[in-house]
N, C-alpha and C. Protein backbone atom coordinates (compact mmCIF):
# COMPACT_ATOMS: atom_id res chain seq x y z
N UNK A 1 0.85 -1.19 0.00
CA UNK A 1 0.00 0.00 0.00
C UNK A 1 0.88 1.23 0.00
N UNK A 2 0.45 2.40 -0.99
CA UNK A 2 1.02 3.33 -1.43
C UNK A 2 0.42 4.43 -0.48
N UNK A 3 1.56 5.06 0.41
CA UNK A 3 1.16 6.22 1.75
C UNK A 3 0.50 7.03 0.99
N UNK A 4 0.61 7.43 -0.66
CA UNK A 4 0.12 8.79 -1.19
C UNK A 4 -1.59 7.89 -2.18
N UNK A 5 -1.59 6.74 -1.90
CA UNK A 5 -3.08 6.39 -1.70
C UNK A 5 -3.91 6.46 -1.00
N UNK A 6 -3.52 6.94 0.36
CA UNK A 6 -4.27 7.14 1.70
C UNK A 6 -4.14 8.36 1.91
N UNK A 7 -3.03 9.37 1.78
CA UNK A 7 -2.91 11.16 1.99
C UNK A 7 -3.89 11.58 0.85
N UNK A 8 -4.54 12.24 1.22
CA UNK A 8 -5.47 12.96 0.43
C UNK A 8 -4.47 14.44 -0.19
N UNK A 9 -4.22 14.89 0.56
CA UNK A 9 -3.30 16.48 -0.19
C UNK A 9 -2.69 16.33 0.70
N UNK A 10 -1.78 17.89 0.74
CA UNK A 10 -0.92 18.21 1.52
C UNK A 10 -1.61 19.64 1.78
N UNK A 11 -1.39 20.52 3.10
CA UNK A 11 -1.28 21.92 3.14
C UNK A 11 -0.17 22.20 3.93
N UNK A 12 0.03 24.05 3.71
CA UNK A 12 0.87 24.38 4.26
C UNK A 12 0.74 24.91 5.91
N UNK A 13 1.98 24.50 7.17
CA UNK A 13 1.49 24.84 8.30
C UNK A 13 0.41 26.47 8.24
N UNK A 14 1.21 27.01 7.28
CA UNK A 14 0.73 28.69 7.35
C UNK A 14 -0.78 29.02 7.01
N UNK A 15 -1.45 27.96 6.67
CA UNK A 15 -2.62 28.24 5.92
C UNK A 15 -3.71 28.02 7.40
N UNK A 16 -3.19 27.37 8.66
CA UNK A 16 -3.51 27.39 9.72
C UNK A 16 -3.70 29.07 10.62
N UNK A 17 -2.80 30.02 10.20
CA UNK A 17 -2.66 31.25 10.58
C UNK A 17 -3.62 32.13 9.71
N UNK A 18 -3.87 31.53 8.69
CA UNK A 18 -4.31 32.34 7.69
C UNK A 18 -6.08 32.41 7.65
N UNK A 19 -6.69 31.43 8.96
CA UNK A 19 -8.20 30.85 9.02
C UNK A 19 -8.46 30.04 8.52
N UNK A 20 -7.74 29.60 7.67
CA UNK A 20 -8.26 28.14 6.97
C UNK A 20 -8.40 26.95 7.82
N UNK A 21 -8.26 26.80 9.12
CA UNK A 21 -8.32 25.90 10.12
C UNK A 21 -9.91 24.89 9.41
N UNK A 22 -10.75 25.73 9.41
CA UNK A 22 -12.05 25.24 9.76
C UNK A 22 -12.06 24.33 7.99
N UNK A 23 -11.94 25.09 6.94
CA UNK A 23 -11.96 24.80 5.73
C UNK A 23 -11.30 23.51 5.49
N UNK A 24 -9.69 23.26 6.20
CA UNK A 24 -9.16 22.37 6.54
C UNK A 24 -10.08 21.06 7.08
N UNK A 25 -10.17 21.34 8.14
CA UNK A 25 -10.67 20.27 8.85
C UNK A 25 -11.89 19.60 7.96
N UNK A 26 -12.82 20.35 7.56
CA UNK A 26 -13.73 19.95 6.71
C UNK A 26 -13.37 18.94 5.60
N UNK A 27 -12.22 19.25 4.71
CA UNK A 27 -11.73 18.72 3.62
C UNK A 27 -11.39 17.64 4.40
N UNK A 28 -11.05 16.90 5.79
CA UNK A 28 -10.89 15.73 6.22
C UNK A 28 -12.10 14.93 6.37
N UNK A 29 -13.20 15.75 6.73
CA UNK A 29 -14.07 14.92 7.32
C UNK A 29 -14.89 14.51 5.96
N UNK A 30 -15.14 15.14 5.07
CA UNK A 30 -15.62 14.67 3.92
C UNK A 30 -15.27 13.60 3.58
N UNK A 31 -13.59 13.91 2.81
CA UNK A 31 -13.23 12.83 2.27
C UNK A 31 -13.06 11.76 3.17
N UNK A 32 -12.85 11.48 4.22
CA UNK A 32 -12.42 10.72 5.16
C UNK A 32 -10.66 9.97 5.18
N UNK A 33 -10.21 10.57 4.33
CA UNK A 33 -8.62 10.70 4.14
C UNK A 33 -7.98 11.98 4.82
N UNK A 34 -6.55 11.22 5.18
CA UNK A 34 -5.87 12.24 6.25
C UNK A 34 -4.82 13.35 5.67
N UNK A 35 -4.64 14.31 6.18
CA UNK A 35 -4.49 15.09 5.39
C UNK A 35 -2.59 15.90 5.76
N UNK A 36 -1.83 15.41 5.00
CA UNK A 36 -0.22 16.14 5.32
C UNK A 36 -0.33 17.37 5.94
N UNK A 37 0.47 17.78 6.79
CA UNK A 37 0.52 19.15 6.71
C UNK A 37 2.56 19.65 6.69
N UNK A 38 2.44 20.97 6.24
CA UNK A 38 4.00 20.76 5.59
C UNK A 38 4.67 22.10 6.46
N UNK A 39 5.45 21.88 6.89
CA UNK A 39 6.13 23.55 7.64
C UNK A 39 7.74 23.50 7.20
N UNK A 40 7.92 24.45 6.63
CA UNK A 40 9.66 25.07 6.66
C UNK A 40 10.30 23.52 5.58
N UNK A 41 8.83 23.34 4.35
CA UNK A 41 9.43 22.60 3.12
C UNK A 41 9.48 21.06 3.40
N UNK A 42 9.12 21.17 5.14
CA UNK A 42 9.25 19.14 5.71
C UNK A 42 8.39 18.79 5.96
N UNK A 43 8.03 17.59 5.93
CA UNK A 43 6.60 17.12 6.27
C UNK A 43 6.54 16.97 7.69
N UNK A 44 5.28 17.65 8.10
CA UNK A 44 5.42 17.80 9.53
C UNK A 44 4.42 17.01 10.88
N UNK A 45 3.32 17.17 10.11
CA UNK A 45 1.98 16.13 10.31
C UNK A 45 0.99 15.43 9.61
N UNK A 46 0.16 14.75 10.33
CA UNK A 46 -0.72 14.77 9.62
C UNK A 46 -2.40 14.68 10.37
N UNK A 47 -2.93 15.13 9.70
CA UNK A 47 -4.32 15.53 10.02
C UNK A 47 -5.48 14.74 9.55
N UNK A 48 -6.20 13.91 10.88
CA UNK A 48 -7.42 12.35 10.07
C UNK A 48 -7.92 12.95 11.08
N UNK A 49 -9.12 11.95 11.40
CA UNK A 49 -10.31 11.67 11.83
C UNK A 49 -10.12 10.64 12.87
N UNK A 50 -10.66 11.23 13.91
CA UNK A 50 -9.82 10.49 14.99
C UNK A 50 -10.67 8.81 15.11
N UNK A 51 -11.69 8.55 14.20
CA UNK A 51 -12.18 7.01 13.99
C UNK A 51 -11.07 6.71 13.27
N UNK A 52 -10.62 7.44 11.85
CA UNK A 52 -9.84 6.56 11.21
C UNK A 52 -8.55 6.36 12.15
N UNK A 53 -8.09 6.89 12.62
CA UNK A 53 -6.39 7.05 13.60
C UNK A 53 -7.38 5.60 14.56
N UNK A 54 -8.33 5.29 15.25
CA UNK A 54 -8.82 4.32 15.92
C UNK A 54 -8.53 2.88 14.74
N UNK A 55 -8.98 2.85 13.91
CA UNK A 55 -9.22 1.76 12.98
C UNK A 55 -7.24 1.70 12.65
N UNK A 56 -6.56 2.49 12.38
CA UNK A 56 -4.94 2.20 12.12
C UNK A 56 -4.50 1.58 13.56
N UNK A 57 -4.73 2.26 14.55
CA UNK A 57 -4.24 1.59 15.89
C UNK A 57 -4.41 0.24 15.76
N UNK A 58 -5.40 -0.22 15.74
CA UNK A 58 -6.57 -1.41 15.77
C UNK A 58 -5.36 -2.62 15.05
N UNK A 59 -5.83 -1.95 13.41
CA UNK A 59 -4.95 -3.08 12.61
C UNK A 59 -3.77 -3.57 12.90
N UNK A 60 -3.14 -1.78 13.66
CA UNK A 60 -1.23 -2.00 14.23
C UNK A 60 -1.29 -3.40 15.28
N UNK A 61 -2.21 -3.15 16.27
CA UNK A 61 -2.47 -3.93 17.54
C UNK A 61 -2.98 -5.51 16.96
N UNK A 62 -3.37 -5.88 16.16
CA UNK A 62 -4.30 -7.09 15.53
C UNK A 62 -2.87 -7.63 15.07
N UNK A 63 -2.09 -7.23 14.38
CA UNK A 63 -1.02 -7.07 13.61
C UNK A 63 0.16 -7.69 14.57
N UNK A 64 0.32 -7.56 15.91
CA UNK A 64 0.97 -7.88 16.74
C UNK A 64 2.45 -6.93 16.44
N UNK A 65 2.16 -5.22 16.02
CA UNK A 65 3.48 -4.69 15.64
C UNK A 65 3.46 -3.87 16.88
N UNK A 66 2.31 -3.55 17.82
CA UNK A 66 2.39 -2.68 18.94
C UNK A 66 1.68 -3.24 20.15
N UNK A 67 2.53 -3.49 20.93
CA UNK A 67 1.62 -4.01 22.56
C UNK A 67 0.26 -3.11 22.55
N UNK A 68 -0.19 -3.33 23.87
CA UNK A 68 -1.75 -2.64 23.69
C UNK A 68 -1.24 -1.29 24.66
N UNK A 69 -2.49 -0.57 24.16
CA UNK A 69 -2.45 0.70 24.40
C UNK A 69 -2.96 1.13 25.43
């Protein structure tokens, strides 16, 4: 599985200063894909839906790659 099959876009940290917070967040919850965010040219985070971040834990933990939480 290809990471840039699951990132929906990228934005920039600055677009957070700029009000786009809310516009942001929206573009996650729609698509239900998580969303990069980029500061000073590096990838810095990323931004989901805290079901989907539940359902990745899940698989990690099923997976036997992370003790339990």
């Amino acid at each position: 599985m290809n990471f840039n099959d699951i990132i929906l876009d990228s934005v920039k940290a600055r677009d957070f200063n700029r009000g786009q917070s809310a516009k942001i967040f929206k573009r996650v919850e729609e698509s239900k894909k998580p969303i990069k965010v980029i500061k000073n040219s590096k990838e810095y985070m990323v931004i989901m839906e805290y079901e989907e971040f539940l359902k990745i834990i899940a698989k990690l933990n099923n997976g036997g790659i992370n003790g339990k939480i």
